[in-house]
PDB file of N, CA and C in Angstrom:
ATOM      1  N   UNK A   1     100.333 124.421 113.450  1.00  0.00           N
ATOM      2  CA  UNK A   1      99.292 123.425 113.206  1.00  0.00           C
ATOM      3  C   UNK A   1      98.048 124.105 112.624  1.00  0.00           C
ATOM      4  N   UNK A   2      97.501 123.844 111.230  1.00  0.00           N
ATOM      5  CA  UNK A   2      96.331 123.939 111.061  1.00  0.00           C
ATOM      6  C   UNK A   2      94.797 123.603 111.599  1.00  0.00           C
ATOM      7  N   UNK A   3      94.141 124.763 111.386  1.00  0.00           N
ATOM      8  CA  UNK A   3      93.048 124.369 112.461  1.00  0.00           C
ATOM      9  C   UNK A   3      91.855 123.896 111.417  1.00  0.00           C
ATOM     10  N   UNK A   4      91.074 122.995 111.585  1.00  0.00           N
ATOM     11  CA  UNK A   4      90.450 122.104 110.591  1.00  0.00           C
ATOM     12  C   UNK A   4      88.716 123.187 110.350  1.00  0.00           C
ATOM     13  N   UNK A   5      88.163 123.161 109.640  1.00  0.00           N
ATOM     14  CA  UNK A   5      87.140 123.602 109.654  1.00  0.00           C
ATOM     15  C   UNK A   5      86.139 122.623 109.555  1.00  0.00           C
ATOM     16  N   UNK A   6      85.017 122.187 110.464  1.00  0.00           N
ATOM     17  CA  UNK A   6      83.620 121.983 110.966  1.00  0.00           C
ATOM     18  C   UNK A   6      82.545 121.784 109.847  1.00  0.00           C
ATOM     19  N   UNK A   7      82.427 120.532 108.998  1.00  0.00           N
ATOM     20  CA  UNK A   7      81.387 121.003 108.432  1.00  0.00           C
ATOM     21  C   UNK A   7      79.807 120.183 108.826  1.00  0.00           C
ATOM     22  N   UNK A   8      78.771 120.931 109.144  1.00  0.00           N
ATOM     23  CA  UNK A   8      77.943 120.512 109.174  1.00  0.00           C
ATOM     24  C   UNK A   8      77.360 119.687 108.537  1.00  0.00           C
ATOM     25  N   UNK A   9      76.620 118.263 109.191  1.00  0.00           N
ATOM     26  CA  UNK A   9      76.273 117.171 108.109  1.00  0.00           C
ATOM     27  C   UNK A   9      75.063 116.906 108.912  1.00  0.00           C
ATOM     28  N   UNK A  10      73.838 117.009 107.945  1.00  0.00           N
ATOM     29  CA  UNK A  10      72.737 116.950 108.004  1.00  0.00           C
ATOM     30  C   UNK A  10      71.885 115.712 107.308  1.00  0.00           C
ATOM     31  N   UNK A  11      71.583 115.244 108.008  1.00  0.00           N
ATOM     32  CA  UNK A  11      71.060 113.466 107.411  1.00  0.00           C
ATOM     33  C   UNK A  11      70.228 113.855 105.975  1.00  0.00           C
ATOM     34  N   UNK A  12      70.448 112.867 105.474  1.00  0.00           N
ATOM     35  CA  UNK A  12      69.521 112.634 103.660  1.00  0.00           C
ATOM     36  C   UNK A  12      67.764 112.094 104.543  1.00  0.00           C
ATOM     37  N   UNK A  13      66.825 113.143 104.389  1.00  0.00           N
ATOM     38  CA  UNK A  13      65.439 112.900 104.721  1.00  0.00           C
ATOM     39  C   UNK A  13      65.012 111.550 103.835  1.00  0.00           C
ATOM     40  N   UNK A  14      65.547 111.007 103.102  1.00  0.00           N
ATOM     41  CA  UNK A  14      65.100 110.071 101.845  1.00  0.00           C
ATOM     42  C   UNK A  14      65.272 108.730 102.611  1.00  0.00           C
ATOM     43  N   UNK A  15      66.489 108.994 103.386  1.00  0.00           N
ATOM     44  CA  UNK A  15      66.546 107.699 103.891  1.00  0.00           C
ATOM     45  C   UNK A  15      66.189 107.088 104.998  1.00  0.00           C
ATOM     46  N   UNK A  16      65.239 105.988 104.874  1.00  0.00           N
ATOM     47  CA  UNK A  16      64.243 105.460 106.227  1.00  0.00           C
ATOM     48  C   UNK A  16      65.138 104.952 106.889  1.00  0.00           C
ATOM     49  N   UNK A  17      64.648 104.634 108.384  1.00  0.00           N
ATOM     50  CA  UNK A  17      64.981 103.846 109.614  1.00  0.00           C
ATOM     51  C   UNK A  17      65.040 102.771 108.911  1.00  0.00           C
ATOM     52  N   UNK A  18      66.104 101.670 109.442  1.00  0.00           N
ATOM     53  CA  UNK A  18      66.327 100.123 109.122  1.00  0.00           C
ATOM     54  C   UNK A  18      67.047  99.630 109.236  1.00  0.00           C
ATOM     55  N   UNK A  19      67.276  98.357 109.454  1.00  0.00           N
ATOM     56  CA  UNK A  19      68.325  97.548 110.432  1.00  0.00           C
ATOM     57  C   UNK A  19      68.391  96.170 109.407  1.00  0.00           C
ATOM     58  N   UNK A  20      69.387  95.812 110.490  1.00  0.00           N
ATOM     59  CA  UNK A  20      69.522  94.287 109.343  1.00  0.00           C
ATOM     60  C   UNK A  20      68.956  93.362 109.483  1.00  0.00           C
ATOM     61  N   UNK A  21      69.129  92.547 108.144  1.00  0.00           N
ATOM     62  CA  UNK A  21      67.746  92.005 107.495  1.00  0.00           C
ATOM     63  C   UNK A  21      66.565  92.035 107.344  1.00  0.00           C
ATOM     64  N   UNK A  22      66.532  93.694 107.357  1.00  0.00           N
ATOM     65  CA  UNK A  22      65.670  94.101 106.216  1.00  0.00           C
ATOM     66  C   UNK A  22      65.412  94.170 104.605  1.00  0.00           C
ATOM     67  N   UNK A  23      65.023  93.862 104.705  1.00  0.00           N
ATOM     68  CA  UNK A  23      65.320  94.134 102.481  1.00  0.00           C
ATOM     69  C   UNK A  23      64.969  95.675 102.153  1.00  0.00           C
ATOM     70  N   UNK A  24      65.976  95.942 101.964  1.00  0.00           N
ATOM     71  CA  UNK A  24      65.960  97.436 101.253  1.00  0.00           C
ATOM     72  C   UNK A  24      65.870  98.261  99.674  1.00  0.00           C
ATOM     73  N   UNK A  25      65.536  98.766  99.194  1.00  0.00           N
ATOM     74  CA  UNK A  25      65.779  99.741  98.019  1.00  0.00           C
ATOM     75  C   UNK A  25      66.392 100.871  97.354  1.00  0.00           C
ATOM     76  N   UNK A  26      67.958 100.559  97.382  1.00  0.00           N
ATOM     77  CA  UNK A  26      68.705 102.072  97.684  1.00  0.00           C
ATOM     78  C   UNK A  26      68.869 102.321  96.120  1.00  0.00           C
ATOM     79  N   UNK A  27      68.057 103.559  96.008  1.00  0.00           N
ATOM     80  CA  UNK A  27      68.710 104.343  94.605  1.00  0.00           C
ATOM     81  C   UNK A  27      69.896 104.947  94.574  1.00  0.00           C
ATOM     82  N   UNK A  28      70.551 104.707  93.795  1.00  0.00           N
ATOM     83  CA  UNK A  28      71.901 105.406  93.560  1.00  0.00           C
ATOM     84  C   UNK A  28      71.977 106.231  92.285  1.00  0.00           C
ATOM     85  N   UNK A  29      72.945 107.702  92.632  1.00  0.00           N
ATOM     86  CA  UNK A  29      73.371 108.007  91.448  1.00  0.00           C
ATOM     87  C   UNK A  29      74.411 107.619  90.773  1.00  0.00           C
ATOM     88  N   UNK A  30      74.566 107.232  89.714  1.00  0.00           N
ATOM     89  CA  UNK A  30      75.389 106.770  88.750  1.00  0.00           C
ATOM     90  C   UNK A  30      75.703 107.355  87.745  1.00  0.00           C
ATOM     91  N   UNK A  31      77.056 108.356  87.389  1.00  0.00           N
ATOM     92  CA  UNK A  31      77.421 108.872  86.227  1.00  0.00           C
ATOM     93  C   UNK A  31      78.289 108.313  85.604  1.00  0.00           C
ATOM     94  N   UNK A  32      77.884 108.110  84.285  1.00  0.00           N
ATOM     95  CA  UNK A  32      78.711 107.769  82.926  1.00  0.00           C
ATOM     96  C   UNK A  32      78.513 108.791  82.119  1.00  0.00           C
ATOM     97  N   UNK A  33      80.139 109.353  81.665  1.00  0.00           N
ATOM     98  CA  UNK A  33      80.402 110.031  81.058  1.00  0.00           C
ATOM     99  C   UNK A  33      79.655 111.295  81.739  1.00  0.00           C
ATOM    100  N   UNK A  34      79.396 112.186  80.748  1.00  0.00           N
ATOM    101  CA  UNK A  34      78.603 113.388  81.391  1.00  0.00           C
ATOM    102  C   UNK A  34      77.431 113.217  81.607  1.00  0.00           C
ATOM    103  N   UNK A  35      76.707 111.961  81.724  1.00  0.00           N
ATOM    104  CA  UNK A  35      75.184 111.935  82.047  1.00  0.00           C
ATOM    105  C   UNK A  35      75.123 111.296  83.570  1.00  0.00           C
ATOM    106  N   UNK A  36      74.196 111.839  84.254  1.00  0.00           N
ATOM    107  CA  UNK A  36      73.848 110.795  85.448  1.00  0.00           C
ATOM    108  C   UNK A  36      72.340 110.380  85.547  1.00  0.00           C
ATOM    109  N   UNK A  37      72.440 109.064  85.870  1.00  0.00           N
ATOM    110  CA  UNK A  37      70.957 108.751  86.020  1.00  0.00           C
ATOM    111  C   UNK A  37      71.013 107.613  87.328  1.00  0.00           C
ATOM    112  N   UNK A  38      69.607 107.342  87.670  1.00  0.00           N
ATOM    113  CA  UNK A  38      69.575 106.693  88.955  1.00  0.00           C
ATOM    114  C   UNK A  38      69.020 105.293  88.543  1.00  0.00           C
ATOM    115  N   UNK A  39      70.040 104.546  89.699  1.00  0.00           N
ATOM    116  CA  UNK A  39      70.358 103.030  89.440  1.00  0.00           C
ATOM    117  C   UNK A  39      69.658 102.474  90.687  1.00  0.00           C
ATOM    118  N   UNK A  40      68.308 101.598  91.206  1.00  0.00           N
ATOM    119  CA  UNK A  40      68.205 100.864  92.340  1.00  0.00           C
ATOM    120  C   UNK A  40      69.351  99.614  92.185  1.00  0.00           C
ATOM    121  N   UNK A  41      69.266  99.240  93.515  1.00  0.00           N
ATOM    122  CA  UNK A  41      69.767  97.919  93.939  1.00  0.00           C
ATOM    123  C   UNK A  41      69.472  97.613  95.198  1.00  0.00           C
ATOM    124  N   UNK A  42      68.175  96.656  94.886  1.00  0.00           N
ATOM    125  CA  UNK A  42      67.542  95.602  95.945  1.00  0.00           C
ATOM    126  C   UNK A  42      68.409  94.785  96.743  1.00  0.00           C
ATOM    127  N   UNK A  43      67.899  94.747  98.367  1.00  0.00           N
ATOM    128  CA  UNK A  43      68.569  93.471  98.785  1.00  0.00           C
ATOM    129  C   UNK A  43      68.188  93.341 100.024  1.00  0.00           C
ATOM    130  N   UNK A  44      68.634  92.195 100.638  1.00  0.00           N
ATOM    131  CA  UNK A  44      68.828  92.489 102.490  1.00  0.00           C
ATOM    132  C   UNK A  44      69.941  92.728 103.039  1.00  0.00           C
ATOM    133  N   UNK A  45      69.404  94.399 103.861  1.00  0.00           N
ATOM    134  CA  UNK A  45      70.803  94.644 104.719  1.00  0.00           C
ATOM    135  C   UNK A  45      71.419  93.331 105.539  1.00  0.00           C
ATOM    136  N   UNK A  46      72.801  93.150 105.043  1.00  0.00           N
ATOM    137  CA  UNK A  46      73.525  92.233 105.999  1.00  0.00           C
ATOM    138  C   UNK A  46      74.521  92.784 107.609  1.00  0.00           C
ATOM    139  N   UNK A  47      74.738  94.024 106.983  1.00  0.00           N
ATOM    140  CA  UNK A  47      75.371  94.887 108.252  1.00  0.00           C
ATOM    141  C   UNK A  47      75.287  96.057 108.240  1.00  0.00           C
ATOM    142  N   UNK A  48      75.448  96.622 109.168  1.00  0.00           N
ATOM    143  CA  UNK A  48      75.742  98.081 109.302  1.00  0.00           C
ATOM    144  C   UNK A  48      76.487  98.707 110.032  1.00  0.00           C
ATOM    145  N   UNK A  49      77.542  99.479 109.614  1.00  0.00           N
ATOM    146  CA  UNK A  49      78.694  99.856 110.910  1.00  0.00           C
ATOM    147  C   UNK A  49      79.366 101.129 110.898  1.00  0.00           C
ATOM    148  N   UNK A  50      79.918 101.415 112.006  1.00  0.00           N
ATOM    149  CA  UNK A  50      80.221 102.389 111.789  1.00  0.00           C
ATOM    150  C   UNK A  50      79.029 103.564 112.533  1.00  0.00           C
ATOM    151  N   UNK A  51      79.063 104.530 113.030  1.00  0.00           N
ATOM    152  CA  UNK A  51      78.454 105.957 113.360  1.00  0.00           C
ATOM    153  C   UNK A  51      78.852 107.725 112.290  1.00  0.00           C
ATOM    154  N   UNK A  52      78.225 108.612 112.844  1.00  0.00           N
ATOM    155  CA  UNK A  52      78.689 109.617 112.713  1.00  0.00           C
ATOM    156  C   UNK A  52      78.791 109.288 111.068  1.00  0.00           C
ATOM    157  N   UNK A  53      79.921 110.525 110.450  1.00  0.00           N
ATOM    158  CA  UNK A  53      79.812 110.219 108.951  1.00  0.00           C
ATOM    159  C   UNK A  53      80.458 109.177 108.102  1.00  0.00           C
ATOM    160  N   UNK A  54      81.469 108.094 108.752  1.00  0.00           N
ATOM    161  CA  UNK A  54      81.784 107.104 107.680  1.00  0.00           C
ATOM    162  C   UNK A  54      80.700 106.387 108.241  1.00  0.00           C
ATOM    163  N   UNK A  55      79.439 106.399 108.887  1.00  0.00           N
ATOM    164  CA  UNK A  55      78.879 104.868 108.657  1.00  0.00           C
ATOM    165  C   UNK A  55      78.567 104.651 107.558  1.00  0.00           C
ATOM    166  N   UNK A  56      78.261 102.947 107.445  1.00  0.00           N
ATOM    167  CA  UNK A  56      78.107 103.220 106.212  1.00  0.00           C
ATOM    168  C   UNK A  56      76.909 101.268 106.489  1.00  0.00           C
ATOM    169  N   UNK A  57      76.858 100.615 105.431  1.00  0.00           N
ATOM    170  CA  UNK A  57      76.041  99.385 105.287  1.00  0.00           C
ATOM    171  C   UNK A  57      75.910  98.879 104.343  1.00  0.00           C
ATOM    172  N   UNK A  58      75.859  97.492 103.729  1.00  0.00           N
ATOM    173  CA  UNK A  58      75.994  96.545 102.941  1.00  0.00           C
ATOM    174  C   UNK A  58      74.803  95.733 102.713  1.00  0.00           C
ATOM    175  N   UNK A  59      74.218  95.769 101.313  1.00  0.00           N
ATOM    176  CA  UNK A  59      73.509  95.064 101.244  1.00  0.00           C
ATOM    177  C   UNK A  59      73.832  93.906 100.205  1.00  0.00           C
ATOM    178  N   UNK A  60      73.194  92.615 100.228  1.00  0.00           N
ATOM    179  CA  UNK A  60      73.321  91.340  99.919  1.00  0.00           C
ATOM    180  C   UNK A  60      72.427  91.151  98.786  1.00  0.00           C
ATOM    181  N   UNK A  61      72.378  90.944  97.611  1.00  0.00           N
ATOM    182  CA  UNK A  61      71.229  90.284  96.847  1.00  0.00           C
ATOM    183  C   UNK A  61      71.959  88.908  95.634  1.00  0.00           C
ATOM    184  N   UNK A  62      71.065  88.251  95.384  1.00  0.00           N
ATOM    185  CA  UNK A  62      71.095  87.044  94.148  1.00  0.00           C
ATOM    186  C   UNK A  62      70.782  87.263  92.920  1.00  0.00           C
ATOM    187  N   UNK A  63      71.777  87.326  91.758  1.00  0.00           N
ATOM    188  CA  UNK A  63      71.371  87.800  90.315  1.00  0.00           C
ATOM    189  C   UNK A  63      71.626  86.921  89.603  1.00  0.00           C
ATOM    190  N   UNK A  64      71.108  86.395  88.876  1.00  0.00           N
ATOM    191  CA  UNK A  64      71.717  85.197  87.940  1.00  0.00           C
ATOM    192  C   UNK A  64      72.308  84.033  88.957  1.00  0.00           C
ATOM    193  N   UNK A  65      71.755  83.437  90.065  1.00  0.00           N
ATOM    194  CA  UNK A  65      72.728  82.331  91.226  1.00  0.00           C
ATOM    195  C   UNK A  65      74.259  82.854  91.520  1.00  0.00           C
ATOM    196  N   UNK A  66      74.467  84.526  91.528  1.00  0.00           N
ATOM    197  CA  UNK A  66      75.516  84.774  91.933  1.00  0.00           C
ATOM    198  C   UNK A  66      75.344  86.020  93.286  1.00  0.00           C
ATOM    199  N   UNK A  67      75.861  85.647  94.105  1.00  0.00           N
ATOM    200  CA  UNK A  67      75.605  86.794  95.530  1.00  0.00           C
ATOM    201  C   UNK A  67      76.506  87.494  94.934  1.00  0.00           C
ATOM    202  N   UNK A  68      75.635  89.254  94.966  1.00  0.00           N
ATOM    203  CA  UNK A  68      76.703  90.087  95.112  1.00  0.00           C
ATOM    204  C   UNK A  68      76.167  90.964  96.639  1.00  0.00           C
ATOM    205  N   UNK A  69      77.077  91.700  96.574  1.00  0.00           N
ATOM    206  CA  UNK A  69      77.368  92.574  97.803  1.00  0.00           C
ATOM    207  C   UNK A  69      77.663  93.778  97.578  1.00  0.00           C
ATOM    208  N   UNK A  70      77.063  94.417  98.290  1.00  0.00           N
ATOM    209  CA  UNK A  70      77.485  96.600  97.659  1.00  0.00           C
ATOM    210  C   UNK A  70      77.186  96.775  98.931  1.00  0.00           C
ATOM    211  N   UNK A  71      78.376  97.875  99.161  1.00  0.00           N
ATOM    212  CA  UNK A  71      78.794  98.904 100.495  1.00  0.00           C
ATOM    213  C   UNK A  71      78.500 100.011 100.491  1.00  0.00           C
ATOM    214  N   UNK A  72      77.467 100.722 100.930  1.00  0.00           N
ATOM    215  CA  UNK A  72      77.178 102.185 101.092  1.00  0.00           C
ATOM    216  C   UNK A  72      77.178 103.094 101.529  1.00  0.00           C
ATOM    217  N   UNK A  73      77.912 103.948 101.727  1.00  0.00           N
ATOM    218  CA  UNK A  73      78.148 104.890 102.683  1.00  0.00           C
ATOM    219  C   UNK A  73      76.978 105.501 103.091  1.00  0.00           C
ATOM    220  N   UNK A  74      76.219 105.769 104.209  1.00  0.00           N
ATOM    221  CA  UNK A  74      75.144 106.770 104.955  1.00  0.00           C
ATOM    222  C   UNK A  74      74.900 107.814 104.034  1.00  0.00           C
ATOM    223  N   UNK A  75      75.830 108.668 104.300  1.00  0.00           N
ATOM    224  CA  UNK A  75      76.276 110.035 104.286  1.00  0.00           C
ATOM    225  C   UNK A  75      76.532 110.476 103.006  1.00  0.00           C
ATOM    226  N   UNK A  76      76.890 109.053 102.117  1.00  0.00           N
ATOM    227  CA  UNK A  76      77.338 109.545 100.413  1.00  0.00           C
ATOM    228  C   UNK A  76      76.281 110.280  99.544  1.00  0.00           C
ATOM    229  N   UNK A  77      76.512 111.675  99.016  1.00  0.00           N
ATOM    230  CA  UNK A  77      76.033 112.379  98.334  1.00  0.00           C
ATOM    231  C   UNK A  77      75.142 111.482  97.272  1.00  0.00           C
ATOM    232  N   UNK A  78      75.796 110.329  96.801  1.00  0.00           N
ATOM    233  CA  UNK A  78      75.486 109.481  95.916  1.00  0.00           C
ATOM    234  C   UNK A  78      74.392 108.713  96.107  1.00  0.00           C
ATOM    235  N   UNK A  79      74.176 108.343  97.033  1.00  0.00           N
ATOM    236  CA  UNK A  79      72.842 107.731  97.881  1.00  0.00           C
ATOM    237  C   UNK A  79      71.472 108.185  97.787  1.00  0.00           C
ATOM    238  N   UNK A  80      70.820 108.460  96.215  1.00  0.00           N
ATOM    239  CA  UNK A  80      69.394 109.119  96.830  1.00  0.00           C
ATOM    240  C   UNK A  80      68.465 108.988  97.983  1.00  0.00           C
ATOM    241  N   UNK A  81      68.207 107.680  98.130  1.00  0.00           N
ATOM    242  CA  UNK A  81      67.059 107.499  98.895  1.00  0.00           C
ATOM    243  C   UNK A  81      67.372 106.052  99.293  1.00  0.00           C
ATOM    244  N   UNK A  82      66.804 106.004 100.106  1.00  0.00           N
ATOM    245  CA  UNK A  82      66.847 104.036 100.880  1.00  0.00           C
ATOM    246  C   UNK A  82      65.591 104.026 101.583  1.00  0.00           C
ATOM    247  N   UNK A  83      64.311 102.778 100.454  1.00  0.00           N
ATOM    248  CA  UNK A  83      63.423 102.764 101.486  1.00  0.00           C
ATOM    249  C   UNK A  83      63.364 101.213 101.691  1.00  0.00           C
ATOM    250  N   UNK A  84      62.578 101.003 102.794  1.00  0.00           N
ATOM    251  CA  UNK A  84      62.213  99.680 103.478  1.00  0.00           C
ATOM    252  C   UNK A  84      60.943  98.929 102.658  1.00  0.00           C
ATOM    253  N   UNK A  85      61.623  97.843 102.022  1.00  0.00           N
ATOM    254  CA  UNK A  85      60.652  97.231 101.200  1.00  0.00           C
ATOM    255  C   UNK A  85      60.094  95.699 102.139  1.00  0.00           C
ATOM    256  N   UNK A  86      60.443  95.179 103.258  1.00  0.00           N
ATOM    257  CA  UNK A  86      60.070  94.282 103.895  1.00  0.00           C
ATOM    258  C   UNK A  86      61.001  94.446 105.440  1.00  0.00           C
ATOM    259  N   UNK A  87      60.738  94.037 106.620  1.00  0.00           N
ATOM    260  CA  UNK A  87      60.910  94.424 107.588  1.00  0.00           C
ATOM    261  C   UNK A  87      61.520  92.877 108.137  1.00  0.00           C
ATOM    262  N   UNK A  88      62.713  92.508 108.494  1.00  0.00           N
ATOM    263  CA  UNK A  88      63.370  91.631 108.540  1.00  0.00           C
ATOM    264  C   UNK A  88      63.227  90.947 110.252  1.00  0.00           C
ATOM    265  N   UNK A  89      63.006  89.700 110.285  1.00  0.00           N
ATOM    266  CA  UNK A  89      63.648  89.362 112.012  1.00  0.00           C
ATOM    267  C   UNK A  89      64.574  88.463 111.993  1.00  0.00           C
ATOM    268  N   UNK A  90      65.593  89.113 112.538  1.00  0.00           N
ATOM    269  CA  UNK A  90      66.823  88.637 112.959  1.00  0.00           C
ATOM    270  C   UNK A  90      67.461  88.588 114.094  1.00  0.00           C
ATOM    271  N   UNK A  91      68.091  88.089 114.903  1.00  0.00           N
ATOM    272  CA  UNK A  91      69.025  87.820 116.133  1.00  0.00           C
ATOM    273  C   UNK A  91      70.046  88.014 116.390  1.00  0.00           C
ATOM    274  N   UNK A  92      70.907  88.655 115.227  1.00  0.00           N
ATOM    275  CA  UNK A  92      72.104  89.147 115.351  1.00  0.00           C
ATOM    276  C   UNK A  92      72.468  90.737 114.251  1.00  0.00           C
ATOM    277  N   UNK A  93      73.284  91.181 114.415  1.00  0.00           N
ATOM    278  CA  UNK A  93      73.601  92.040 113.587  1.00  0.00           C
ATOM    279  C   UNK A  93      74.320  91.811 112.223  1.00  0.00           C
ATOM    280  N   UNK A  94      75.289  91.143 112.282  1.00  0.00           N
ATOM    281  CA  UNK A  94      75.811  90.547 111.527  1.00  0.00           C
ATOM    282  C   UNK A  94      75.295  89.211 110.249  1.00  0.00           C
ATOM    283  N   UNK A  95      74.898  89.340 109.491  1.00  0.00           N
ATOM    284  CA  UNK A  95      74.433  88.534 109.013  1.00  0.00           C
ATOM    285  C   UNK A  95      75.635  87.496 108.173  1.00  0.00           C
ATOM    286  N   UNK A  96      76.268  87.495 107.900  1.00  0.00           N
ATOM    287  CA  UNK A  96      77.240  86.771 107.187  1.00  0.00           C
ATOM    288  C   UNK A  96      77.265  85.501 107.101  1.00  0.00           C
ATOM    289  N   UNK A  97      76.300  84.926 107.746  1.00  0.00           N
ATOM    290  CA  UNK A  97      75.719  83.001 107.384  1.00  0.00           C
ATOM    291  C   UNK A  97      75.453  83.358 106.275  1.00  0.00           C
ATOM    292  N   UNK A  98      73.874  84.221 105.781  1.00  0.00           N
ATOM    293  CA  UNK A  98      73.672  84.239 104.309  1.00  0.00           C
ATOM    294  C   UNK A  98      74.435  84.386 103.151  1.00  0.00           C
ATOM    295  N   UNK A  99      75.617  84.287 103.420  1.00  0.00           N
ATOM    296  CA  UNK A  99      76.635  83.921 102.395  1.00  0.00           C
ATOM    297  C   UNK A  99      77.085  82.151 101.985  1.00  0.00           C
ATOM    298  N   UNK A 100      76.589  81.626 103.038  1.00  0.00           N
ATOM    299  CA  UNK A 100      76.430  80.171 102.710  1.00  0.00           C
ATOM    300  C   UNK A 100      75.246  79.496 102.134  1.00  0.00           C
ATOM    301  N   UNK A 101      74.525  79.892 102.415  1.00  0.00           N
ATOM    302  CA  UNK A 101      72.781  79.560 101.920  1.00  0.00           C
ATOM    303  C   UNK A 101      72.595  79.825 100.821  1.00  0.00           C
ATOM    304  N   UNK A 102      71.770  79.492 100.161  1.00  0.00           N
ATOM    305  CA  UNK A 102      70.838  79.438  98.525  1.00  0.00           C
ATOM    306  C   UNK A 102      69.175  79.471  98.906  1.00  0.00           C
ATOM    307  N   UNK A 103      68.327  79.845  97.989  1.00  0.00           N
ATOM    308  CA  UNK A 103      67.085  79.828  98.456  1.00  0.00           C
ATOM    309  C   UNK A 103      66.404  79.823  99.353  1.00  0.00           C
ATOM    310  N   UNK A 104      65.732  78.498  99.320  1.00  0.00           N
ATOM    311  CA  UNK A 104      64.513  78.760 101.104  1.00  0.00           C
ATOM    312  C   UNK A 104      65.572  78.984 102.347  1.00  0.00           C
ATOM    313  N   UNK A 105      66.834  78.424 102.130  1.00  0.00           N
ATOM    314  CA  UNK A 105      67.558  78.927 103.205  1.00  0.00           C
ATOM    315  C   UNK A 105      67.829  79.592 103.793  1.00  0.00           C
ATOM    316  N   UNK A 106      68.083  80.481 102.768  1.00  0.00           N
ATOM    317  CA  UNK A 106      68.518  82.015 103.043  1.00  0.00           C
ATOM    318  C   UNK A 106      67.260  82.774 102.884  1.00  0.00           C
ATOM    319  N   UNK A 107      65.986  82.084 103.472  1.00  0.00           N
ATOM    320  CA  UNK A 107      65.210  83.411 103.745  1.00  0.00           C
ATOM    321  C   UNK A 107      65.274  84.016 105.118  1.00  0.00           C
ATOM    322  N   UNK A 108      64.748  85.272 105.437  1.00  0.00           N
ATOM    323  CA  UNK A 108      64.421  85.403 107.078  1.00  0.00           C
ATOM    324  C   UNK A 108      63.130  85.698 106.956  1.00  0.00           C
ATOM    325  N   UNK A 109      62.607  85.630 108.427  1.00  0.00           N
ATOM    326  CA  UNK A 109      60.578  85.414 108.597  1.00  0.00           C
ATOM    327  C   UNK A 109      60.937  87.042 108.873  1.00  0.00           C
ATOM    328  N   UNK A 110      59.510  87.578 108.545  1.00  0.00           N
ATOM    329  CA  UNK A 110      59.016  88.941 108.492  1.00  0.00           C
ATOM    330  C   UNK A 110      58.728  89.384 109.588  1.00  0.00           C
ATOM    331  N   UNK A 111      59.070  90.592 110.102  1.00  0.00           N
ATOM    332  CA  UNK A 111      58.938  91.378 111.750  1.00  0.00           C
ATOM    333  C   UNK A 111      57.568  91.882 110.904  1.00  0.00           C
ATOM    334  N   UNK A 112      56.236  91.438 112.141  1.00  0.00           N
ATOM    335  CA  UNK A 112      55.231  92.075 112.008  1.00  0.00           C
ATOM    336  C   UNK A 112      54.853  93.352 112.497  1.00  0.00           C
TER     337      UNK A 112
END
């Protein structure tokens, strides 16, 4: 039996404390072809799951009246930075109602 080797994983300093339904700002790196450059994508965290290194979290946003959804790994090299652009109050972890809602509906009131 092979014995596995240990690698140390040390959190990304870039990325703030935040929970769901918050609205967040995660830059990503994005390579095409041999160039990479960095891509935001706004939204409110809808979940987050997972510990240790697969956690990972999903955020929710509206582009053109179409919800999309992007999954992010914590831990992904790819992940520059994630900061907290509004501070969310919510009652559950799970957000997945806001997949039924449109507009004023789907807002949440602001943790002061």
């Amino acid at each position: 039996m092979e014995a596995y080797e240990l690698i140390e994983l040390k959190p990304n300093e870039n990325i703030e404390e935040f929970q769901p339904g918050d609205t967040v700002r995660v830059n990503i790196r994005v390579t095409e072809g041999d160039r990479t450059r960095t891509q935001a994508f706004q939204g409110v965290v809808i979940r987050r799951r997972g510990g240790g290194p697969g956690e990972s979290f999903t955020v929710r946003r509206v582009a053109h009246d179409v919800g999309v959804e992007r999954t992010f790994l914590i831990n992904s090299p790819n992940v520059e930075s994630v900061a907290v652009t509004r501070k969310g109050k919510v009652r559950r972890a799970r957000l997945y109602y806001l997949r039924g809602r449109s507009g004023r509906a789907a807002r949440i009131k602001e943790r002061r």
